[in-house]
PDB file of N, CA and C in Angstrom:
ATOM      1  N   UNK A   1     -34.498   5.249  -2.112  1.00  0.00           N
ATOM      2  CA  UNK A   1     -33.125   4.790  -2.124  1.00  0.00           C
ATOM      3  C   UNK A   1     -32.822   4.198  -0.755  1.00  0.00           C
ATOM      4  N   UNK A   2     -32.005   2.874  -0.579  1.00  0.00           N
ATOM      5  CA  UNK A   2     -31.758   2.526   0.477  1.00  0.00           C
ATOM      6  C   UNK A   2     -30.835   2.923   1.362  1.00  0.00           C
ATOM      7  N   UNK A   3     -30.631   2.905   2.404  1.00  0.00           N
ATOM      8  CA  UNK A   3     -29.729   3.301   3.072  1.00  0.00           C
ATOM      9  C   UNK A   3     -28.097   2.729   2.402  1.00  0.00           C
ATOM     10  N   UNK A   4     -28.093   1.588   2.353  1.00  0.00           N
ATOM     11  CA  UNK A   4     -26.619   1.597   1.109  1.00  0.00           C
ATOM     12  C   UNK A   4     -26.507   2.076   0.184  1.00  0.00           C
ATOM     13  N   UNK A   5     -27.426   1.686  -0.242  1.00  0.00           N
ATOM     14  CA  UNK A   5     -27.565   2.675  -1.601  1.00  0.00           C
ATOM     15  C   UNK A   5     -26.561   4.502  -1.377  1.00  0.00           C
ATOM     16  N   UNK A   6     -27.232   4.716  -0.953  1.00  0.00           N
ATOM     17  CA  UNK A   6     -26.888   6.196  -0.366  1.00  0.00           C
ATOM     18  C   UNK A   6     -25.536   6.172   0.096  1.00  0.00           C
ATOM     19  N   UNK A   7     -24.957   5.308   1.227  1.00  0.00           N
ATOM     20  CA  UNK A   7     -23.839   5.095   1.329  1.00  0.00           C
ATOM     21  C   UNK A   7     -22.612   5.300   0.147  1.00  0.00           C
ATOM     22  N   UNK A   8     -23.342   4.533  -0.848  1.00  0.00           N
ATOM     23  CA  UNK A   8     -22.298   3.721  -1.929  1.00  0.00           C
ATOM     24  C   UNK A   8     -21.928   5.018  -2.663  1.00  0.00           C
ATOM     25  N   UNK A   9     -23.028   5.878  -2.796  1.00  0.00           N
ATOM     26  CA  UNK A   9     -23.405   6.820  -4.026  1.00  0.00           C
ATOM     27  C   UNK A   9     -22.426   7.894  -3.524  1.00  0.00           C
ATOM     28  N   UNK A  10     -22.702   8.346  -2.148  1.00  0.00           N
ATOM     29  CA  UNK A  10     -21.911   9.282  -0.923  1.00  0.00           C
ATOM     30  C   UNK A  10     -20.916   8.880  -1.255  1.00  0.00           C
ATOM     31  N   UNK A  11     -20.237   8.065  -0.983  1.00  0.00           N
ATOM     32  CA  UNK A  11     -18.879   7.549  -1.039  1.00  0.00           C
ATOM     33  C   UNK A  11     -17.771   7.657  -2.665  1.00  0.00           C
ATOM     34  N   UNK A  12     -18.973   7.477  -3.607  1.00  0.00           N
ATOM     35  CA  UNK A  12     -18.359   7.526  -4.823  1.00  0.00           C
ATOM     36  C   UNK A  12     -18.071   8.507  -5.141  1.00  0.00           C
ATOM     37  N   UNK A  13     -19.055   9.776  -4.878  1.00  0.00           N
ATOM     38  CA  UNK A  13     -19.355  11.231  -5.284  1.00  0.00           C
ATOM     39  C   UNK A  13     -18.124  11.804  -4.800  1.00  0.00           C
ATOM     40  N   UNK A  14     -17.599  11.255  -3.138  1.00  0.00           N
ATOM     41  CA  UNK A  14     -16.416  11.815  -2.415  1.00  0.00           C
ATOM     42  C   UNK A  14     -15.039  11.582  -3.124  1.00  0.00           C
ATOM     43  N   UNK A  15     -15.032  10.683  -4.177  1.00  0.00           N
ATOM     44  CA  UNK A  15     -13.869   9.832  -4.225  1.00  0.00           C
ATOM     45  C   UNK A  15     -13.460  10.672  -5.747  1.00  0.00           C
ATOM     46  N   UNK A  16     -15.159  10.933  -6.525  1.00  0.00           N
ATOM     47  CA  UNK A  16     -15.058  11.576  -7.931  1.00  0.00           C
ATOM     48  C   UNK A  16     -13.941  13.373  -7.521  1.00  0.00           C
ATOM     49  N   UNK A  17     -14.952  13.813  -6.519  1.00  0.00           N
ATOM     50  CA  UNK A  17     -14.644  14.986  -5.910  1.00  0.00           C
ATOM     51  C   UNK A  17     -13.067  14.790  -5.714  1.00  0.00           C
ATOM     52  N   UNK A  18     -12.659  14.230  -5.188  1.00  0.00           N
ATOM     53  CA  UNK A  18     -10.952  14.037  -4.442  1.00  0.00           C
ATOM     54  C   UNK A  18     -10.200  13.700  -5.788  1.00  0.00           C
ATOM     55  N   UNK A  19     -10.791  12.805  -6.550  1.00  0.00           N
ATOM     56  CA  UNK A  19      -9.947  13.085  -7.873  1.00  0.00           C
ATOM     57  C   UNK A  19      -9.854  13.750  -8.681  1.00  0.00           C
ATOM     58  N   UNK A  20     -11.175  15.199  -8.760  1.00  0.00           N
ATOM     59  CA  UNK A  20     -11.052  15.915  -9.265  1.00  0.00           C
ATOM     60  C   UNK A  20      -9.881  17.414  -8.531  1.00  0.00           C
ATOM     61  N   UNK A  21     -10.011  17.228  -7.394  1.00  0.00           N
ATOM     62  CA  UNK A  21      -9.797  18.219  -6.467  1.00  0.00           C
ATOM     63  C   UNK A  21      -7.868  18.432  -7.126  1.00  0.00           C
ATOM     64  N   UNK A  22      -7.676  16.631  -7.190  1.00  0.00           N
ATOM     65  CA  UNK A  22      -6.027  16.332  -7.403  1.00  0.00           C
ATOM     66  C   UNK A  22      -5.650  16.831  -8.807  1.00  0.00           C
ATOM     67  N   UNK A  23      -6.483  16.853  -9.747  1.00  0.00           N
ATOM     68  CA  UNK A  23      -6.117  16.689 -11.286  1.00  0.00           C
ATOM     69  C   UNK A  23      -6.192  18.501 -11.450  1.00  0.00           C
ATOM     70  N   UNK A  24      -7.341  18.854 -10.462  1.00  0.00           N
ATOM     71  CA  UNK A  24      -7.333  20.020 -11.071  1.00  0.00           C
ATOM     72  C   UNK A  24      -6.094  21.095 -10.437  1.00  0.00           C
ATOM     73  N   UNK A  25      -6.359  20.553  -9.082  1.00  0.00           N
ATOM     74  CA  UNK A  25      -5.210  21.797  -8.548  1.00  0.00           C
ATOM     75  C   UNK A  25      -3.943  20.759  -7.886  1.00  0.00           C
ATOM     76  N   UNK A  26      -3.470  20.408  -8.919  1.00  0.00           N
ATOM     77  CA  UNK A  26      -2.486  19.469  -7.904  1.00  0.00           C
ATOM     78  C   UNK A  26      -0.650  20.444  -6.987  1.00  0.00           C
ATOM     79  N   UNK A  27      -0.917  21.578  -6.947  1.00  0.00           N
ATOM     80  CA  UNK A  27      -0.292  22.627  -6.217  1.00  0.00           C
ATOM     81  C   UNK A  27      -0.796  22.618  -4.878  1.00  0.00           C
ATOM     82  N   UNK A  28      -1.783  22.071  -4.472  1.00  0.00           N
ATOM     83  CA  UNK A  28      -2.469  21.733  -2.810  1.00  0.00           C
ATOM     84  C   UNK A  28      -1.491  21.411  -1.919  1.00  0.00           C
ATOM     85  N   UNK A  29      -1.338  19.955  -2.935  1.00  0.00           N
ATOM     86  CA  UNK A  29      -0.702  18.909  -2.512  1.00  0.00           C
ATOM     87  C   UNK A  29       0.297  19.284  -1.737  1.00  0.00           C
ATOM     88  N   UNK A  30       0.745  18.915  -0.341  1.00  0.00           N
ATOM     89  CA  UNK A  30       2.121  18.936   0.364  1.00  0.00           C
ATOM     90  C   UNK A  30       3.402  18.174  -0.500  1.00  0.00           C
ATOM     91  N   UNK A  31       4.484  19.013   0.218  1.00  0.00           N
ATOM     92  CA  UNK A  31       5.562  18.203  -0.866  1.00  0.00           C
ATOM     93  C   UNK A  31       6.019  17.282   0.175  1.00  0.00           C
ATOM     94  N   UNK A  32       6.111  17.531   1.318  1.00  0.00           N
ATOM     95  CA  UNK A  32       6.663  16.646   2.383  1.00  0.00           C
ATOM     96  C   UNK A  32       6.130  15.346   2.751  1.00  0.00           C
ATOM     97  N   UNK A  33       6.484  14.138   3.035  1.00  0.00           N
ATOM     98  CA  UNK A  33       5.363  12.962   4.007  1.00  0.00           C
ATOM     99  C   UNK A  33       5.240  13.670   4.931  1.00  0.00           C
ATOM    100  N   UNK A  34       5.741  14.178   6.047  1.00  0.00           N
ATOM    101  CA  UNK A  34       5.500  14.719   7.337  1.00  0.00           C
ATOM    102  C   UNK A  34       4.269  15.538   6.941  1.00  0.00           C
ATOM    103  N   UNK A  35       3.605  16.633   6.421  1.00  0.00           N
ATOM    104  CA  UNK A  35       3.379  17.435   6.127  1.00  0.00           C
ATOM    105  C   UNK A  35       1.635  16.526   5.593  1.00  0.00           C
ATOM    106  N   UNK A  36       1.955  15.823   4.906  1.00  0.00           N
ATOM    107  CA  UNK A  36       1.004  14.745   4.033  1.00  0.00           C
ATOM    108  C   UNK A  36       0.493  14.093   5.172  1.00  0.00           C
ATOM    109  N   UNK A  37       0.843  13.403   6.505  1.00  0.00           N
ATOM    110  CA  UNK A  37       0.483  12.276   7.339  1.00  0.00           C
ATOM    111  C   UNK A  37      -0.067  13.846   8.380  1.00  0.00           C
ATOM    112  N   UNK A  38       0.606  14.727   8.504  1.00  0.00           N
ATOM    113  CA  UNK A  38      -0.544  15.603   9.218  1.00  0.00           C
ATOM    114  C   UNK A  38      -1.631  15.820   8.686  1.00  0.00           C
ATOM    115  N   UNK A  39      -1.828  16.051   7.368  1.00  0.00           N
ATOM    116  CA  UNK A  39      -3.400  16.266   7.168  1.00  0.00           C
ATOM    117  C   UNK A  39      -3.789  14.871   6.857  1.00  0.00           C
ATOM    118  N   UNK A  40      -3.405  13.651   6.807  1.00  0.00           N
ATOM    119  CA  UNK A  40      -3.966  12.966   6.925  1.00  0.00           C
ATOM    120  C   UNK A  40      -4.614  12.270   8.241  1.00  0.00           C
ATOM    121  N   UNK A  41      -3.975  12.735   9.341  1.00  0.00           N
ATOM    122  CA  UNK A  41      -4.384  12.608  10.596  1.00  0.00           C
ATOM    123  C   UNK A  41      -5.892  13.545  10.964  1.00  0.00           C
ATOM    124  N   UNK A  42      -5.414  15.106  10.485  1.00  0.00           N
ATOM    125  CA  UNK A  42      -6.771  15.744  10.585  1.00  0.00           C
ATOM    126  C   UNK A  42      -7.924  15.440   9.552  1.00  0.00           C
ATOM    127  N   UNK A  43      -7.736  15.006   8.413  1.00  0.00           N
ATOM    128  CA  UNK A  43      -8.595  14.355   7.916  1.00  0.00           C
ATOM    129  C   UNK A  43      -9.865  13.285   8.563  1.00  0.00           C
ATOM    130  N   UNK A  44      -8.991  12.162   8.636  1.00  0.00           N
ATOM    131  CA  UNK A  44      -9.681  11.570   9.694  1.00  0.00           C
ATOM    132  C   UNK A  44     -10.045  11.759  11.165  1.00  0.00           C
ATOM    133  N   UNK A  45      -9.756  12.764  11.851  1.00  0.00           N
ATOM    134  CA  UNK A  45      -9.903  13.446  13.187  1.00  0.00           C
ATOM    135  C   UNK A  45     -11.694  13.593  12.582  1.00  0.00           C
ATOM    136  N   UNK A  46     -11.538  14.404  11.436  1.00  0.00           N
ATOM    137  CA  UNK A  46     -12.771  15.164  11.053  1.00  0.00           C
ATOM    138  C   UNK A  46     -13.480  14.275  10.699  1.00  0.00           C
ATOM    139  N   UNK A  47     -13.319  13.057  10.289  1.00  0.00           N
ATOM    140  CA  UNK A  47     -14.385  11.526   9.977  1.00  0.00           C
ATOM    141  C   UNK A  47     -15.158  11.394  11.562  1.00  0.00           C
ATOM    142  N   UNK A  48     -13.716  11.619  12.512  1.00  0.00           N
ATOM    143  CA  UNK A  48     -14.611  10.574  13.844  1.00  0.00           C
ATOM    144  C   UNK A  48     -15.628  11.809  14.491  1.00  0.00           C
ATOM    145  N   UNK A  49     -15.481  13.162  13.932  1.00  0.00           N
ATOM    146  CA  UNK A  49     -16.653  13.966  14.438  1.00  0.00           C
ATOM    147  C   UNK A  49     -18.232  14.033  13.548  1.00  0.00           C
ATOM    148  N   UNK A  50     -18.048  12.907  13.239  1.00  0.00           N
ATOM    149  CA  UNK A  50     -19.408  12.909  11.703  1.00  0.00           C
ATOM    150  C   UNK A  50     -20.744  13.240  13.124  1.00  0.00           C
ATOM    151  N   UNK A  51     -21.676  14.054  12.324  1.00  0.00           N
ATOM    152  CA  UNK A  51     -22.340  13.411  13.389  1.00  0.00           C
ATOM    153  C   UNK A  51     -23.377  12.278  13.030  1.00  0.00           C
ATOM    154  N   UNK A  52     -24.518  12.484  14.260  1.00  0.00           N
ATOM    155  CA  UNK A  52     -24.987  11.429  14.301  1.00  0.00           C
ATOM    156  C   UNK A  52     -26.243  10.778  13.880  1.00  0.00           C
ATOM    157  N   UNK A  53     -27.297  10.517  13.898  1.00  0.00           N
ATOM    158  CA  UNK A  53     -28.462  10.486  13.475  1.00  0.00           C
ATOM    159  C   UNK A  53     -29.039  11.505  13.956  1.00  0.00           C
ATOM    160  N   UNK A  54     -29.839  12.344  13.178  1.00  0.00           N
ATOM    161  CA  UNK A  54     -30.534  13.382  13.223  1.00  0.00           C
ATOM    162  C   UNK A  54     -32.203  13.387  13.585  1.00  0.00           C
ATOM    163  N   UNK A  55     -32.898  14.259  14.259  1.00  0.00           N
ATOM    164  CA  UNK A  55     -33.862  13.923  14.498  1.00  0.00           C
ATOM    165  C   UNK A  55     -35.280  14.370  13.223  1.00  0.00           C
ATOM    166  N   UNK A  56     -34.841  15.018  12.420  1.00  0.00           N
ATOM    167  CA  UNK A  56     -35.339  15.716  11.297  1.00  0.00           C
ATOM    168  C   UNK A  56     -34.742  15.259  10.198  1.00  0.00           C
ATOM    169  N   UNK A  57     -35.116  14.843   9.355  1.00  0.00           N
ATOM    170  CA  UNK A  57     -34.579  14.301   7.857  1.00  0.00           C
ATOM    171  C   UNK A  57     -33.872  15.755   7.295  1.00  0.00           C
ATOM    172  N   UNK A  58     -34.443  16.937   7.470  1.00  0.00           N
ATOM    173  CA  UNK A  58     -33.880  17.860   6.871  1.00  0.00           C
ATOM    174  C   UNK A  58     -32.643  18.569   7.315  1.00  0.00           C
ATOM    175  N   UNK A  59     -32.800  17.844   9.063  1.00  0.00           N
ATOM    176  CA  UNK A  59     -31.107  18.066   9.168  1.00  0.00           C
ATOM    177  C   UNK A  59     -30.108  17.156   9.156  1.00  0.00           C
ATOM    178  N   UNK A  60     -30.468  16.451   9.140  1.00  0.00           N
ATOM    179  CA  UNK A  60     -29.649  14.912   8.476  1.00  0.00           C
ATOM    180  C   UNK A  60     -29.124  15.413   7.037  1.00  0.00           C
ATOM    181  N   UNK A  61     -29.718  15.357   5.811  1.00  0.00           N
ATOM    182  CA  UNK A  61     -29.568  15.981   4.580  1.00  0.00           C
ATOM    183  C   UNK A  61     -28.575  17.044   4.819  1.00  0.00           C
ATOM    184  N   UNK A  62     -28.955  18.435   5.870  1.00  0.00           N
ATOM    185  CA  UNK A  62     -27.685  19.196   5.599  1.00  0.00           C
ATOM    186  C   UNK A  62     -26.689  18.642   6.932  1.00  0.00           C
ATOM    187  N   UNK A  63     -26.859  18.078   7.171  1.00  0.00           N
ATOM    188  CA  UNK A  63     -25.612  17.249   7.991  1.00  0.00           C
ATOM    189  C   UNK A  63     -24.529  16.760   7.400  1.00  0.00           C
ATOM    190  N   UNK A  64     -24.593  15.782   6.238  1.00  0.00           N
ATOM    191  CA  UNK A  64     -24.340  14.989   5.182  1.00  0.00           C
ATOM    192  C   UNK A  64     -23.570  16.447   4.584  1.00  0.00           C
ATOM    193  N   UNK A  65     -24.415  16.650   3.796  1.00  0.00           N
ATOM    194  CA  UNK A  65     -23.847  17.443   2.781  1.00  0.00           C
ATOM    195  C   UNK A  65     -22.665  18.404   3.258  1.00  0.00           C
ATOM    196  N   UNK A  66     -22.966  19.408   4.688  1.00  0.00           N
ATOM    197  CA  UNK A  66     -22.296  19.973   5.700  1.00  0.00           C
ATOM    198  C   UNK A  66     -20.370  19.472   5.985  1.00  0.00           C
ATOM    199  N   UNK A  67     -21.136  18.398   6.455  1.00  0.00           N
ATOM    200  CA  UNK A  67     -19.868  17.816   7.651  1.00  0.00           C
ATOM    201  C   UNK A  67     -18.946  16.460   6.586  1.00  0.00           C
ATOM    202  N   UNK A  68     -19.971  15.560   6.338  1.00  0.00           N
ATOM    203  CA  UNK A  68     -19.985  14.065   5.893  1.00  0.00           C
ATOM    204  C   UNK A  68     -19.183  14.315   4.512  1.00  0.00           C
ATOM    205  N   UNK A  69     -19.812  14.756   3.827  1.00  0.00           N
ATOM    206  CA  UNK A  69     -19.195  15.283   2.452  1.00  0.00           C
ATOM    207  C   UNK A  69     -17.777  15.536   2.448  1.00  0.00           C
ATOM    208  N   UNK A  70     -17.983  17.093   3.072  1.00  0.00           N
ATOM    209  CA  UNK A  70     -16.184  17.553   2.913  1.00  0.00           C
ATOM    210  C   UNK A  70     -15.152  16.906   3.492  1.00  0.00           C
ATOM    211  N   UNK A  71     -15.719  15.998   4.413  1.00  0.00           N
ATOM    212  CA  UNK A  71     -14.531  15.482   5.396  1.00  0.00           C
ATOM    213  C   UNK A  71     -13.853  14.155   4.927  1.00  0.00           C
ATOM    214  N   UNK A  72     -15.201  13.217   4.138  1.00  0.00           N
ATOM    215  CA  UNK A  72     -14.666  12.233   3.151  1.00  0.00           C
ATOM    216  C   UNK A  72     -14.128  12.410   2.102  1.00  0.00           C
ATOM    217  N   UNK A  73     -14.411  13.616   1.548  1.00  0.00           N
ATOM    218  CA  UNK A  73     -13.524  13.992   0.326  1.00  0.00           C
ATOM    219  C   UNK A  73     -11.941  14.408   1.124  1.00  0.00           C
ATOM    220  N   UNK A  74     -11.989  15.458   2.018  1.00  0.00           N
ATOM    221  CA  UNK A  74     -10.447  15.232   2.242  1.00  0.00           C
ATOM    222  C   UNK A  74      -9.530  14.297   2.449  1.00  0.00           C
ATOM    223  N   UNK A  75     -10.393  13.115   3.144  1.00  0.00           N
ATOM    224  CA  UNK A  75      -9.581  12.263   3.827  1.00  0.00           C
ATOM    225  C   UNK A  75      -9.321  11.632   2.501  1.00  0.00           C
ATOM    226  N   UNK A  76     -10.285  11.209   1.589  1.00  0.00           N
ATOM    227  CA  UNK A  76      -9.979   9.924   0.261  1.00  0.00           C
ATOM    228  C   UNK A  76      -8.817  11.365  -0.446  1.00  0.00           C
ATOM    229  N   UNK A  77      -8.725  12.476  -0.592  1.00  0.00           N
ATOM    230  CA  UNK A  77      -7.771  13.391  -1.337  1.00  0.00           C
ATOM    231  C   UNK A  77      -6.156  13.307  -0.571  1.00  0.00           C
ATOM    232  N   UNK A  78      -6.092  13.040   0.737  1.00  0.00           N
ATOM    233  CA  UNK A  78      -4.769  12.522   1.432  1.00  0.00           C
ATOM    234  C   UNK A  78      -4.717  11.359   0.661  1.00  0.00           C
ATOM    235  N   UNK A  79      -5.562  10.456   1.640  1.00  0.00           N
ATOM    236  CA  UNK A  79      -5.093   9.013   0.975  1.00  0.00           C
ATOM    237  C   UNK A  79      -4.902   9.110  -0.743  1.00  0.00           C
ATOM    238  N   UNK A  80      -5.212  10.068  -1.673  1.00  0.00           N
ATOM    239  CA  UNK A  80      -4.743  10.285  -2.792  1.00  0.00           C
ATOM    240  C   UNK A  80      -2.842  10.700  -2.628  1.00  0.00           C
ATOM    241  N   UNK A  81      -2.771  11.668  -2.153  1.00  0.00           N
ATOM    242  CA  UNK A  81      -1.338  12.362  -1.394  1.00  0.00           C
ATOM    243  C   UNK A  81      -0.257  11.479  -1.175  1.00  0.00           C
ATOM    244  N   UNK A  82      -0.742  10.812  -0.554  1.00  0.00           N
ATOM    245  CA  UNK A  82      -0.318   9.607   0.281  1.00  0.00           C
ATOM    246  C   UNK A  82       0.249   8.065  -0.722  1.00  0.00           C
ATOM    247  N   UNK A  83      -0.542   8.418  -0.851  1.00  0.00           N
ATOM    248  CA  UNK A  83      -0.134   6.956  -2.252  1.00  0.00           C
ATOM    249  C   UNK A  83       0.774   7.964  -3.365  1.00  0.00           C
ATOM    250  N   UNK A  84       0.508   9.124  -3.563  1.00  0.00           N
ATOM    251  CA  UNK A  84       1.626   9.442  -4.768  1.00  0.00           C
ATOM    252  C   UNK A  84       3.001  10.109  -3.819  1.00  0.00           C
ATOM    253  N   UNK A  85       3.087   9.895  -2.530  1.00  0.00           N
ATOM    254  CA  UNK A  85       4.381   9.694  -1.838  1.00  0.00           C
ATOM    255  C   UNK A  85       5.197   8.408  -1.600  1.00  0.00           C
ATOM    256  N   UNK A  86       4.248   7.338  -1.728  1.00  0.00           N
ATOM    257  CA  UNK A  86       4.485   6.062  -1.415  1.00  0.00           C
ATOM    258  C   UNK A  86       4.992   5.680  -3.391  1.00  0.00           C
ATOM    259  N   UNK A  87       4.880   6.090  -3.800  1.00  0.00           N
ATOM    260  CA  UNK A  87       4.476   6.269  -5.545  1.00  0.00           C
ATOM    261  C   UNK A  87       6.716   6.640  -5.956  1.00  0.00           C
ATOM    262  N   UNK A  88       6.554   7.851  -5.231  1.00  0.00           N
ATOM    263  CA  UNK A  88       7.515   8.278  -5.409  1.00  0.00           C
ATOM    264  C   UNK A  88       8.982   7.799  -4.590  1.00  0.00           C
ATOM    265  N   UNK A  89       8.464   7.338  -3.559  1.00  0.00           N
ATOM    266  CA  UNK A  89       9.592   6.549  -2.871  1.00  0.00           C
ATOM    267  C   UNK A  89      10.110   5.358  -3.483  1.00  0.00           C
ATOM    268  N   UNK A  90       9.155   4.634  -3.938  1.00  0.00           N
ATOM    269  CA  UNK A  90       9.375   3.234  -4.725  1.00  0.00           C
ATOM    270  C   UNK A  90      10.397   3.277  -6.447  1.00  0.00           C
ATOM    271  N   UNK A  91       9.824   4.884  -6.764  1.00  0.00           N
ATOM    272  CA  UNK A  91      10.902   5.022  -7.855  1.00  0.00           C
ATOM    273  C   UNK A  91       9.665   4.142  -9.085  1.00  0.00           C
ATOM    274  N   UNK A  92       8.323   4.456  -8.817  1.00  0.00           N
ATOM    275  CA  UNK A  92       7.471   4.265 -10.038  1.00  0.00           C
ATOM    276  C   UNK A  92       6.896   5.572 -10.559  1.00  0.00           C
TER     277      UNK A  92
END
């Protein structure tokens, strides 16, 4: 598998995860924007600590899975949050 490849797949898996995360427990969810734009701030806080290339494939793998994983699923599960605040302001 190529390195995009992997990307694409990572990325989708995060996005399946965050929409499942919303449908299933949507009681998570903050009721506030204030409240919503803080974890969306730590969300992405936790993107810019990804790390980095690994010197072992096998810690790369649990790197990914570790760090990379949960942190893209939170952040795409705000930006879920986030749009059904922006959702609700508009009066759709």
């Amino acid at each position: 598998m190529s390195n995009s490849a992997f990307v694409f797949v990572l990325a989708a898996g995060a996005g399946v995860l965050a929409l499942w995360i919303h449908a299933r427990l949507p009681k998570i969810a903050p009721e506030h924007v204030g409240k919503t734009l803080l974890h969306t701030g730590l969300a992405f806080a936790l993107l810019r600590l990804m790390p980095g290339v690994q010197e072992s494939p096998v810690m790369a793998v649990v790197a990914v899975v570790v760090v990379v994983l949960p942190a893209l699923t939170y952040a795409l599960l705000c930006s879920i949050w986030m749009l059904r605040h922006v959702q609700t302001a508009m009066g759709i």
